[in-house]
C-alpha atoms as a PDB file:
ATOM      1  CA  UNK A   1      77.213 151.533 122.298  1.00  0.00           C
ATOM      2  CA  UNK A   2      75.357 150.798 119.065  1.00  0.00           C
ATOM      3  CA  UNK A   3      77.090 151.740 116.071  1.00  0.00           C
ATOM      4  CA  UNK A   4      75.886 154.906 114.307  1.00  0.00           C
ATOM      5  CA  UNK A   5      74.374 154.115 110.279  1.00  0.00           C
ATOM      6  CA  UNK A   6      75.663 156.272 107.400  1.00  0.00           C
ATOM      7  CA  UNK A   7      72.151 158.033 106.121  1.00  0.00           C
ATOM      8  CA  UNK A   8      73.589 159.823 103.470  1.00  0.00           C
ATOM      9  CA  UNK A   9      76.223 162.420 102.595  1.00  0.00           C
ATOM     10  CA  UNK A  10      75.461 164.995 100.218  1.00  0.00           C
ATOM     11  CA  UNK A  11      78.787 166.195  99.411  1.00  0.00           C
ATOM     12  CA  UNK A  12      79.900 162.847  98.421  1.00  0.00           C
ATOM     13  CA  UNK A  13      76.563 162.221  96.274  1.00  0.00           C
ATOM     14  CA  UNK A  14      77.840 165.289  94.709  1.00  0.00           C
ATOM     15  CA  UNK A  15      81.171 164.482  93.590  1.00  0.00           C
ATOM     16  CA  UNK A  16      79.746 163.106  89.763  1.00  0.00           C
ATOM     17  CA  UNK A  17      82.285 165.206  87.681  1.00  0.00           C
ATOM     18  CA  UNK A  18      85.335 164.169  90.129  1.00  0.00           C
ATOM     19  CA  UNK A  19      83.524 160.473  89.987  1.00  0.00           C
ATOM     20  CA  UNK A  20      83.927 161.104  85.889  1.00  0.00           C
ATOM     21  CA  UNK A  21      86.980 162.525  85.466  1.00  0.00           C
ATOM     22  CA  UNK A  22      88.591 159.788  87.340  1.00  0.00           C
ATOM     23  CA  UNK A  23      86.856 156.809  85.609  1.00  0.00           C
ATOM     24  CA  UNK A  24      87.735 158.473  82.210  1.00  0.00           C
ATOM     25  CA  UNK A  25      91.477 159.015  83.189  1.00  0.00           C
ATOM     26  CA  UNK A  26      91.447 155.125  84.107  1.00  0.00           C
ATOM     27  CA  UNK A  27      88.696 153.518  81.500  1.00  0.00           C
ATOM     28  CA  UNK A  28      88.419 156.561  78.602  1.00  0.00           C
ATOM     29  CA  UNK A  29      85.808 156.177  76.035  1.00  0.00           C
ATOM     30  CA  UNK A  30      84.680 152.877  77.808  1.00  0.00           C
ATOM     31  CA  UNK A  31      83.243 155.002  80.703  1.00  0.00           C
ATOM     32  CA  UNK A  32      79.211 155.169  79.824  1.00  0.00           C
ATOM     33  CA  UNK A  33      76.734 157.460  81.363  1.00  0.00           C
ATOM     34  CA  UNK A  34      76.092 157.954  85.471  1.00  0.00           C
ATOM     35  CA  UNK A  35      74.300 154.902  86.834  1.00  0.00           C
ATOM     36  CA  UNK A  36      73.958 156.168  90.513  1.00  0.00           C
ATOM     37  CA  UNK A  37      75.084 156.664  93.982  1.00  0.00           C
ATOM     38  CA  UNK A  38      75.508 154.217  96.888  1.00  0.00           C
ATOM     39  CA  UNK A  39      76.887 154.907 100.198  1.00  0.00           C
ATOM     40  CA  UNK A  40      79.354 152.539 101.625  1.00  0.00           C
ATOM     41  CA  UNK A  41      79.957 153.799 104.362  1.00  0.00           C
ATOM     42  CA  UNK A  42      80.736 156.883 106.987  1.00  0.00           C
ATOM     43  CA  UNK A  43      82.610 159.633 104.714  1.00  0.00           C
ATOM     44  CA  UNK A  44      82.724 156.858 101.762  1.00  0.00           C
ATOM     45  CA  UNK A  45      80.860 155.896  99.101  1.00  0.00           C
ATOM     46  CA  UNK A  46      80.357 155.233  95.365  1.00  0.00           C
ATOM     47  CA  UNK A  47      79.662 156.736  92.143  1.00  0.00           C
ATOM     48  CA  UNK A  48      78.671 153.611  89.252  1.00  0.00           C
ATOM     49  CA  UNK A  49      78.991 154.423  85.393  1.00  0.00           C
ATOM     50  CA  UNK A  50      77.823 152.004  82.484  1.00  0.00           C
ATOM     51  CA  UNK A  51      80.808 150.412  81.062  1.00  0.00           C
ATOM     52  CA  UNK A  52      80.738 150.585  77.343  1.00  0.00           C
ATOM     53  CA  UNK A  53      84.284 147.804  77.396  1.00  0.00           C
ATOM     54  CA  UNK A  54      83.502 144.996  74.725  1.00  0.00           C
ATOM     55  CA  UNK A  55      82.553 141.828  76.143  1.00  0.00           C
ATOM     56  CA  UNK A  56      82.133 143.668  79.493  1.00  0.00           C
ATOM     57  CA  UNK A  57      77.989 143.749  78.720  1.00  0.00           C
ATOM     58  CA  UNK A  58      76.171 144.503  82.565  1.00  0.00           C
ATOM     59  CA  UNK A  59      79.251 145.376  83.886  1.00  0.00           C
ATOM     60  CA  UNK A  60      80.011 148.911  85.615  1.00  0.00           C
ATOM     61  CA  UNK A  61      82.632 151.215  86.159  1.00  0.00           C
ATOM     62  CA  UNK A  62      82.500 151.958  89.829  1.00  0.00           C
ATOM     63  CA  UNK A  63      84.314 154.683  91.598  1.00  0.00           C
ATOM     64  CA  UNK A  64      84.605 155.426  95.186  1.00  0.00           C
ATOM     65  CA  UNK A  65      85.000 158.685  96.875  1.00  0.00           C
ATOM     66  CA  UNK A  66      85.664 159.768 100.729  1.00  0.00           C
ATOM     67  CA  UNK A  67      86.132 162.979 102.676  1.00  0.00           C
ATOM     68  CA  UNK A  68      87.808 163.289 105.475  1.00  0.00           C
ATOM     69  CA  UNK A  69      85.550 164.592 108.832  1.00  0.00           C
ATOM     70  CA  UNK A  70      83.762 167.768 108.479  1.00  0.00           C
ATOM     71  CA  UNK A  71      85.588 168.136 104.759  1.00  0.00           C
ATOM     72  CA  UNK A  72      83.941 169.403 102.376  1.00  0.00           C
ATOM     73  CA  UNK A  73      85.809 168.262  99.269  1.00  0.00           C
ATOM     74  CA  UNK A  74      85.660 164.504  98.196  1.00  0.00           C
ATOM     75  CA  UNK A  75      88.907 162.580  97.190  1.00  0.00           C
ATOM     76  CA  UNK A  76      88.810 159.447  95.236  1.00  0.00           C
ATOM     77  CA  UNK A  77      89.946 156.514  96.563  1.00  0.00           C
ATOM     78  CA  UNK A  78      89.901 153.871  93.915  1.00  0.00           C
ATOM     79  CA  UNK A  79      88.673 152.890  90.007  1.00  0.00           C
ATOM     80  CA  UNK A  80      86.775 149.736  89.375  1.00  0.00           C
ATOM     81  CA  UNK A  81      84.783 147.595  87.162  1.00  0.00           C
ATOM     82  CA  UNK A  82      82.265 145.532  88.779  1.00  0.00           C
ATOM     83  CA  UNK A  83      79.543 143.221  87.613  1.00  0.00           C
ATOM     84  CA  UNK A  84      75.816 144.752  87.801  1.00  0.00           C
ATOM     85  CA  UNK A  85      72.653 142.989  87.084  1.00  0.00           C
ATOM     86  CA  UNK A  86      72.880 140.694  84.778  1.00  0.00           C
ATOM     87  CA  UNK A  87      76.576 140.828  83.871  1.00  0.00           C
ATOM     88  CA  UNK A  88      78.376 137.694  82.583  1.00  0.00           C
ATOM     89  CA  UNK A  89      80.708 136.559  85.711  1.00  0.00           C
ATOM     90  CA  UNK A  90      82.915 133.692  86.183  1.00  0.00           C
ATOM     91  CA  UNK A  91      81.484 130.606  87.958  1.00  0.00           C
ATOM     92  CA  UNK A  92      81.909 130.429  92.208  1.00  0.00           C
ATOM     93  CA  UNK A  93      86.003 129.285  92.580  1.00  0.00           C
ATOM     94  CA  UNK A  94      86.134 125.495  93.619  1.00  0.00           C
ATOM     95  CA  UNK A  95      88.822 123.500  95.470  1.00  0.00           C
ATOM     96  CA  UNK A  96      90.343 121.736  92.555  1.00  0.00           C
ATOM     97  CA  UNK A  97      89.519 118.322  94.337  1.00  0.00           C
ATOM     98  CA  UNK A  98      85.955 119.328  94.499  1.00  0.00           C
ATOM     99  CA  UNK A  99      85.658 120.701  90.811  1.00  0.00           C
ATOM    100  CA  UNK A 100      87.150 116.954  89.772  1.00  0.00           C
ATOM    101  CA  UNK A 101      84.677 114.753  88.384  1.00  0.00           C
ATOM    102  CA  UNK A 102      84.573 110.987  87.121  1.00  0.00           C
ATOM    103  CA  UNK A 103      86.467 110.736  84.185  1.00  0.00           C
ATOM    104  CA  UNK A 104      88.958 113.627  84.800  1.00  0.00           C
ATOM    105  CA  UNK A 105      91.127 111.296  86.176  1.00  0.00           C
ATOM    106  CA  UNK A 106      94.645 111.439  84.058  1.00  0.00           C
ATOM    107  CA  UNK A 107      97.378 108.300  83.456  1.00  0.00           C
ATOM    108  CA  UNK A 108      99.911 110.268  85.986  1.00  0.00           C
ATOM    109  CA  UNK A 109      97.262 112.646  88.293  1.00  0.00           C
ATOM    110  CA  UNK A 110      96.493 111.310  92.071  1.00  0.00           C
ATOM    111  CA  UNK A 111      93.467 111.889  93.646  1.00  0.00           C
ATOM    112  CA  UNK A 112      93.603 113.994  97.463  1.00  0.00           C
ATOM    113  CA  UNK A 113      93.246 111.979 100.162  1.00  0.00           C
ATOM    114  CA  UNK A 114      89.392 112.509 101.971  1.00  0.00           C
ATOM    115  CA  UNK A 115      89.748 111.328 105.571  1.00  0.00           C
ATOM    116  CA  UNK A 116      85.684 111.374 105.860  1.00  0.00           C
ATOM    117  CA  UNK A 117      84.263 109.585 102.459  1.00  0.00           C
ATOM    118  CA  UNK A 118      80.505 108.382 102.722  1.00  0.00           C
ATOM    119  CA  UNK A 119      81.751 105.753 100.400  1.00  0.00           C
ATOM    120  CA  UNK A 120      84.146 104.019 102.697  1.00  0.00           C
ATOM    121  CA  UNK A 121      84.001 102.665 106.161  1.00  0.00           C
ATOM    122  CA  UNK A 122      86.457 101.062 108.692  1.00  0.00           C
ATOM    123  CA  UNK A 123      88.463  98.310 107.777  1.00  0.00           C
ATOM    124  CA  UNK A 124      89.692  95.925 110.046  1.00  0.00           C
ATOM    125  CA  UNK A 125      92.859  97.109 111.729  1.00  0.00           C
ATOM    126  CA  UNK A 126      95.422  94.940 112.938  1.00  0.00           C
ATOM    127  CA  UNK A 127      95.445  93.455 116.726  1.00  0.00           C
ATOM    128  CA  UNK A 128      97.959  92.358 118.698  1.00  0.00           C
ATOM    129  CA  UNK A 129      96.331  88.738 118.943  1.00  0.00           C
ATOM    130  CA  UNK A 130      97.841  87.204 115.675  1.00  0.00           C
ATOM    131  CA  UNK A 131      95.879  84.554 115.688  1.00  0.00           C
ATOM    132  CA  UNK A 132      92.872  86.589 115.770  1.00  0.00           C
ATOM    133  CA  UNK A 133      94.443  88.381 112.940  1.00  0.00           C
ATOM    134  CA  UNK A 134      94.952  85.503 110.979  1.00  0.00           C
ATOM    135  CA  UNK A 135      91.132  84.788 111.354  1.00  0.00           C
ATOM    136  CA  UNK A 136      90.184  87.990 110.430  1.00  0.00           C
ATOM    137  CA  UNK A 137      91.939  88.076 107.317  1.00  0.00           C
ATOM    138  CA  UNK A 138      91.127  84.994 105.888  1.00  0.00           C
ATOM    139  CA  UNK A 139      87.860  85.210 106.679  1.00  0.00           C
ATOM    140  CA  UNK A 140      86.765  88.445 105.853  1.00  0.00           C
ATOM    141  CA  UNK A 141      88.915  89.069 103.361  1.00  0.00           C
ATOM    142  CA  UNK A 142      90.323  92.235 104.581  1.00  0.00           C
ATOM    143  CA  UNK A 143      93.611  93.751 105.679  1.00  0.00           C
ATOM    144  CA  UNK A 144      92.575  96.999 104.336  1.00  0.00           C
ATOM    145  CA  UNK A 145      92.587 100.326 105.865  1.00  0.00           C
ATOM    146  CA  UNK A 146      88.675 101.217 104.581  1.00  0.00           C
ATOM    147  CA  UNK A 147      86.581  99.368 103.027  1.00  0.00           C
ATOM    148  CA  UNK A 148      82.971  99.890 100.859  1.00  0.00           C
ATOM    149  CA  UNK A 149      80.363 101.455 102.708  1.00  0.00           C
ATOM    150  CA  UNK A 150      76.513 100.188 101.857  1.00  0.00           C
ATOM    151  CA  UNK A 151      76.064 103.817 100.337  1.00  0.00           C
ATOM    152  CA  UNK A 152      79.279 103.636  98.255  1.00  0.00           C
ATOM    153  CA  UNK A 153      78.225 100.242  97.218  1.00  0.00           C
ATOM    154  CA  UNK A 154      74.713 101.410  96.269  1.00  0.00           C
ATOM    155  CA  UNK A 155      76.204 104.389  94.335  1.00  0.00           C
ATOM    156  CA  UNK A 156      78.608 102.142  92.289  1.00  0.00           C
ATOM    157  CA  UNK A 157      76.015  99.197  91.708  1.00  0.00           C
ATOM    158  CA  UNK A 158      73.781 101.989  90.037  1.00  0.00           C
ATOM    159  CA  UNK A 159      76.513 103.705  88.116  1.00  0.00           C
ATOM    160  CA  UNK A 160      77.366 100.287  86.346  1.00  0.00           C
ATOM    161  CA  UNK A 161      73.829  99.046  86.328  1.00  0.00           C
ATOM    162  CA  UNK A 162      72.839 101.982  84.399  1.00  0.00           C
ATOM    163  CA  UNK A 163      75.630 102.389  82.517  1.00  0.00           C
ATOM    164  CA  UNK A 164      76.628 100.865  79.010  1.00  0.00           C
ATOM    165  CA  UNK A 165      77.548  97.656  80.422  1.00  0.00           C
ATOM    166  CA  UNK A 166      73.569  97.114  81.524  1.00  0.00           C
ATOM    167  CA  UNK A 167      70.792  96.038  80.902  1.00  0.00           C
ATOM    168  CA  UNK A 168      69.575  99.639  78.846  1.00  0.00           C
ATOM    169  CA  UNK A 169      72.947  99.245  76.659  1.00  0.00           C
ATOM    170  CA  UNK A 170      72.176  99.081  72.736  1.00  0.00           C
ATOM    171  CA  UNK A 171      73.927  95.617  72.907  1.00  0.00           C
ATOM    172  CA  UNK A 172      71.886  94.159  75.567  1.00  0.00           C
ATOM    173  CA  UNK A 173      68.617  95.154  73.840  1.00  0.00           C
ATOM    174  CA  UNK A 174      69.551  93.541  70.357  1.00  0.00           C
ATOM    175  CA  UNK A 175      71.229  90.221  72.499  1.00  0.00           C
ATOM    176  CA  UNK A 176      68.946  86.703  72.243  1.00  0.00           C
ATOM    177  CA  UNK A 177      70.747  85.951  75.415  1.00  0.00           C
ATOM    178  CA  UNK A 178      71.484  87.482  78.949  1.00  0.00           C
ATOM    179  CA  UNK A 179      75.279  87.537  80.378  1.00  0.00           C
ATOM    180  CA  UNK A 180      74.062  85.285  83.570  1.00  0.00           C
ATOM    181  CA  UNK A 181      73.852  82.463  80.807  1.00  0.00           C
ATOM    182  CA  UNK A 182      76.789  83.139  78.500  1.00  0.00           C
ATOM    183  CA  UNK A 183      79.522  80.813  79.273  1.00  0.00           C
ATOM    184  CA  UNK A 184      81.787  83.411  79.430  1.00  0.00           C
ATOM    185  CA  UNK A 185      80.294  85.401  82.412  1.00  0.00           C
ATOM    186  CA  UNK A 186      82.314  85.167  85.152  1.00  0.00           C
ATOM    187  CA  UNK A 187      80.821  85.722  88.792  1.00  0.00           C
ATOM    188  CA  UNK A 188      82.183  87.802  91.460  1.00  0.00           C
ATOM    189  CA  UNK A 189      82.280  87.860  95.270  1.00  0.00           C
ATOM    190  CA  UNK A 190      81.192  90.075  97.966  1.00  0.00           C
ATOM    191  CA  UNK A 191      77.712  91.688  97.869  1.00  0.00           C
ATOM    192  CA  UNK A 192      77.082  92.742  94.051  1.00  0.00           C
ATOM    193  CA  UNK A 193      77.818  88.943  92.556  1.00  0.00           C
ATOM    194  CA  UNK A 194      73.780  88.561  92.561  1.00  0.00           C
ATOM    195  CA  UNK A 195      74.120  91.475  90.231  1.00  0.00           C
ATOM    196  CA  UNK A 196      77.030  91.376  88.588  1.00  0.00           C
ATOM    197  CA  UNK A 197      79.978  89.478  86.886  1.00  0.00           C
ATOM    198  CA  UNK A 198      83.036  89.633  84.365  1.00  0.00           C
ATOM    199  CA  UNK A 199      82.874  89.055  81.019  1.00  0.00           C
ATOM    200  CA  UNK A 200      85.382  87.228  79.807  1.00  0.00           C
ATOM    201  CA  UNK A 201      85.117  87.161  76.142  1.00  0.00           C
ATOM    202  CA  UNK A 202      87.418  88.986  74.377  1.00  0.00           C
ATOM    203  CA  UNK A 203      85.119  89.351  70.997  1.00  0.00           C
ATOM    204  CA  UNK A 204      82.734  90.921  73.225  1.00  0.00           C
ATOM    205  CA  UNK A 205      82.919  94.841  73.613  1.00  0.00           C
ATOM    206  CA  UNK A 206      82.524  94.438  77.377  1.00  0.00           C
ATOM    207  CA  UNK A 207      85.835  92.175  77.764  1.00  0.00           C
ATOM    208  CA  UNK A 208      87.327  92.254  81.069  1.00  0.00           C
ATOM    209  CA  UNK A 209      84.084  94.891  82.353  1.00  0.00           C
ATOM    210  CA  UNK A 210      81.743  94.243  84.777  1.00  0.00           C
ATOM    211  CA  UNK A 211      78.105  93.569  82.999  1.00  0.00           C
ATOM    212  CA  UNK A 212      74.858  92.965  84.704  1.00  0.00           C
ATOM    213  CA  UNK A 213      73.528  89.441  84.559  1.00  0.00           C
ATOM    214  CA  UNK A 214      70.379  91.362  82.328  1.00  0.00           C
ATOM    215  CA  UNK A 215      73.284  92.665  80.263  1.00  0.00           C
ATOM    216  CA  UNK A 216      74.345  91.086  76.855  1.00  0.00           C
ATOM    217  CA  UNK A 217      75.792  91.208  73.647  1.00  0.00           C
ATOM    218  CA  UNK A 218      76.038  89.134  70.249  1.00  0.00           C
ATOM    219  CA  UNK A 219      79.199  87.382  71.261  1.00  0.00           C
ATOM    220  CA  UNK A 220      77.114  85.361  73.551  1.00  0.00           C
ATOM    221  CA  UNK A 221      78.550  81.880  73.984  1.00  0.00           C
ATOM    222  CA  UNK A 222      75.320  80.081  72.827  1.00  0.00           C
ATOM    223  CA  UNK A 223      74.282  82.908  70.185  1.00  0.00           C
ATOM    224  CA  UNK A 224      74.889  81.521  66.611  1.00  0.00           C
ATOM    225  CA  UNK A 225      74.482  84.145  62.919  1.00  0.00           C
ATOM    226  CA  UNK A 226      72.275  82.317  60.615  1.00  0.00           C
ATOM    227  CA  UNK A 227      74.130  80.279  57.830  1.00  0.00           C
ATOM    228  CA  UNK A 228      74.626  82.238  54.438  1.00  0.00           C
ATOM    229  CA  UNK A 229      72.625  80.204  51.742  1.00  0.00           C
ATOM    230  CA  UNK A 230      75.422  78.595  49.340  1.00  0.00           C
ATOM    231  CA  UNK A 231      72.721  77.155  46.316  1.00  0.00           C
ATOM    232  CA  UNK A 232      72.736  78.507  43.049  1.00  0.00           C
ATOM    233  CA  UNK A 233      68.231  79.678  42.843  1.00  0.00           C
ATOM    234  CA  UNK A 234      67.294  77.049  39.976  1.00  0.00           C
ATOM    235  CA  UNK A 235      65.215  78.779  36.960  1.00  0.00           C
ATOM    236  CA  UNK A 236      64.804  78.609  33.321  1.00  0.00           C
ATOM    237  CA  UNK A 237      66.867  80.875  31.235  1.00  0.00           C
ATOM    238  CA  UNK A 238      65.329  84.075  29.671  1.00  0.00           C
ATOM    239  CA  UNK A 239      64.450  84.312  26.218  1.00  0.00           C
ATOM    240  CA  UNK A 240      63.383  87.948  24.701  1.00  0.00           C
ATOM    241  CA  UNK A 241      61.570  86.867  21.249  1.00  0.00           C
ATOM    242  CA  UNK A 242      60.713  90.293  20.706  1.00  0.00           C
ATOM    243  CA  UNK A 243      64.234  91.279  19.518  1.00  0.00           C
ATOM    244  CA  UNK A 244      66.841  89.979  16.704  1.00  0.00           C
ATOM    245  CA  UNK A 245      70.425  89.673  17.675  1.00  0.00           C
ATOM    246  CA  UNK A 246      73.057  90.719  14.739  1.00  0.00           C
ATOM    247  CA  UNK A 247      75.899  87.989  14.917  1.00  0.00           C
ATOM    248  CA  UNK A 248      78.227  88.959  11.958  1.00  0.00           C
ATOM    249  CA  UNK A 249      78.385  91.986   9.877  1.00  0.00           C
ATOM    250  CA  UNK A 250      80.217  92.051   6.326  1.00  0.00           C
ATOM    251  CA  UNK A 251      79.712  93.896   2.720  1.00  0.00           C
ATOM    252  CA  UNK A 252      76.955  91.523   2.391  1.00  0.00           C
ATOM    253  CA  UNK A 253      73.421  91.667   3.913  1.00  0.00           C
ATOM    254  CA  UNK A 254      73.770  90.451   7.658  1.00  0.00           C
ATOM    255  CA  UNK A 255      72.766  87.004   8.476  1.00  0.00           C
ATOM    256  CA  UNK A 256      69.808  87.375  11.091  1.00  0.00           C
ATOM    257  CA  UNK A 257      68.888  84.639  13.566  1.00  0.00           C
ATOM    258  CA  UNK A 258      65.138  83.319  14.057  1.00  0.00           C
ATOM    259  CA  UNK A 259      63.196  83.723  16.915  1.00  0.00           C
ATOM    260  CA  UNK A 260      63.274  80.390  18.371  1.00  0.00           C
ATOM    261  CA  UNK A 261      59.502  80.115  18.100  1.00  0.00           C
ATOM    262  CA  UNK A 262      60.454  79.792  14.234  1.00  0.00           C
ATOM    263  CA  UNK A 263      61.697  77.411  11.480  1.00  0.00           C
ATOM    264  CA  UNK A 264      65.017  78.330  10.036  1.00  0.00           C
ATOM    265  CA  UNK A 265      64.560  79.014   6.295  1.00  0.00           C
ATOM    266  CA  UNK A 266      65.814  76.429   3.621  1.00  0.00           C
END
C-alpha cells in the first residue's frame, strides 16, 4: 500500500504566534520577521523566521510544530537555526586523510595506509624457489611490497618537471648551460633517468634535488662570471682655468696663483 502524502495542514500553518513565541523565548531580539511555512510531514511541520544573529547573514530561525491526530492545537517540537539561500556555511566535512594535501606533511605525522593507490602497483612477492628469488631481486631491483605504477610515475615526472627544479624555473631561464651538461648532474635509474638526474653541487640551489636535464642554474660546472677589470682608465688631469684658488690668507693681501695659461709676474 502506497504511502499517503501530507497536502497540507491548516492548523499547523496556523500556529505563527506559538511558532514566535517559542523562537523569541530561545533566540530573543535575534528572531526577524515570518519567512513561511513548510510541511514536513503528517501532523509536522515548520514555521522559518529571518535571523537578525550577527554574522548569521541568510540564516533562519526555524521552528517546528506537530499535533497529535485529529488535535486541534499545535505543540512545538524543537528551535533551530538553519542556513537559507545564500547563507555562509561551513565547507562539506572531509576524512582528514582526504582533506591532506602535498606539503601538509609534518616532521612526526604518518600518512594512512591506502590499500588501492593508482600510484602503486604489485611488487614482486617472495616465492618459495630461492633461487628464483635471488634472480628476481637482483635483477629487478625489487623486494618491495608495491612499486610505481606508469600513472604514479607520470604524475610525479610532471610535478618535478614543472616545478622549480625545471626547465620554467627563474634559474634555468637565466642559465648559459643545461643540467644534462654540468659536470655535476648526476643520472638516475629506472624509467625517468632520460628525464631526470641529481644535482650534486652544493653552491647550486637545487643541491641534492632532482632537476630536469633542460633545468639549470649559474653554478653550472662550465659557467664562468666575467673577470672584474683591475686597470686604472688612463686620462689627462682636469684643469678649471676659469677659477683662482686662495692658498694662504694673512693681514696682508692674499697671494693668488695664475692660471696656468699665464706668466707668473716678476
Amino acid at each position: 500500500m502506497a504511502a499517503r502524502t501530507a497536502v497540507g495542514d491548516p492548523v499547523l500553518e496556523a500556529a505563527v504566534d506559538i511558532a514566535q513565541r517559542a523562537a523569541n523565548d530561545v533566540a530573543g531580539s535575534a528572531v526577524g520577521e515570518h519567512l513561511g511555512f513548510r510541511l514536513e510531514g503528517d501532523r509536522l511541520g515548520a514555521h522559518l523566521f529571518e535571523s537578525l544573529t550577527p554574522g548569521y547573514r541568510g540564516w533562519q530561525w526555524a521552528v517546528t510544530v506537530a499535533r497529535p491526530p485529529r488535535s486541534r492545537h499545535a505543540t512545538v517540537c524543537e528551535v533551530e537555526m538553519i542556513p537559507g539561500e545564500g547563507a555562509l556555511v561551513a565547507p562539506s566535512w572531509l576524512p582528514w586523510a582526504e582533506r591532506l594535501r602535498p606539503g601538509d606533511l609534518g616532521a612526526q605525522d604518518a600518512l594512512p595506509y591506502q590499500s588501492e593507490d593508482i600510484r602503486l602497483d604489485q611488487g614482486y612477492e617472495q616465492t618459495d624457489d630461492a633461487e628464483a628469488d635471488r634472480l628476481a631481486i637482483w635483477e629487478l631491483g625489487l623486494g618491495r611490497a608495491r612499486v610505481l605504477s606508469a600513472e604514479g610515475r607520470a604524475q610525479a615526472f610532471t610535478r618535478w618537471y614543472d616545478g622549480e627544479h625545471g626547465p620554467n624555473a627563474q634559474s634555468a631561464r637565466h642559465a648559459k648551460g643545461q643540467c644534462s651538461t654540468c659536470g655535476f648532474f648526476m643520472k638516475i635509474a629506472g624509467a625517468g633517468r632520460v628525464i631526470f638526474g641529481v644535482c650534486g653541487n652544493e653552491w647550486s640551489p637545487s643541491d641534492g634535488s632532482i632537476v630536469s636535464v633542460d633545468h639549470g642554474c649559474g653554478a653550472h660546472s662550465e659557467t664562468d662570471a666575467p673577470a672584474a677589470g683591475g686597470e686604472w682608465i688612463q686620462s689627462q688631469p682636469v684643469i678649471d682655468e676659469r677659477d683662482l684658488e686662495i692658498v694662504q690668507v694673512h693681514d696682508t693681501p692674499a697671494r693668488v696663483v695664475p692660471r696656468m695659461d699665464e706668466p707668473a709676474a716678476p
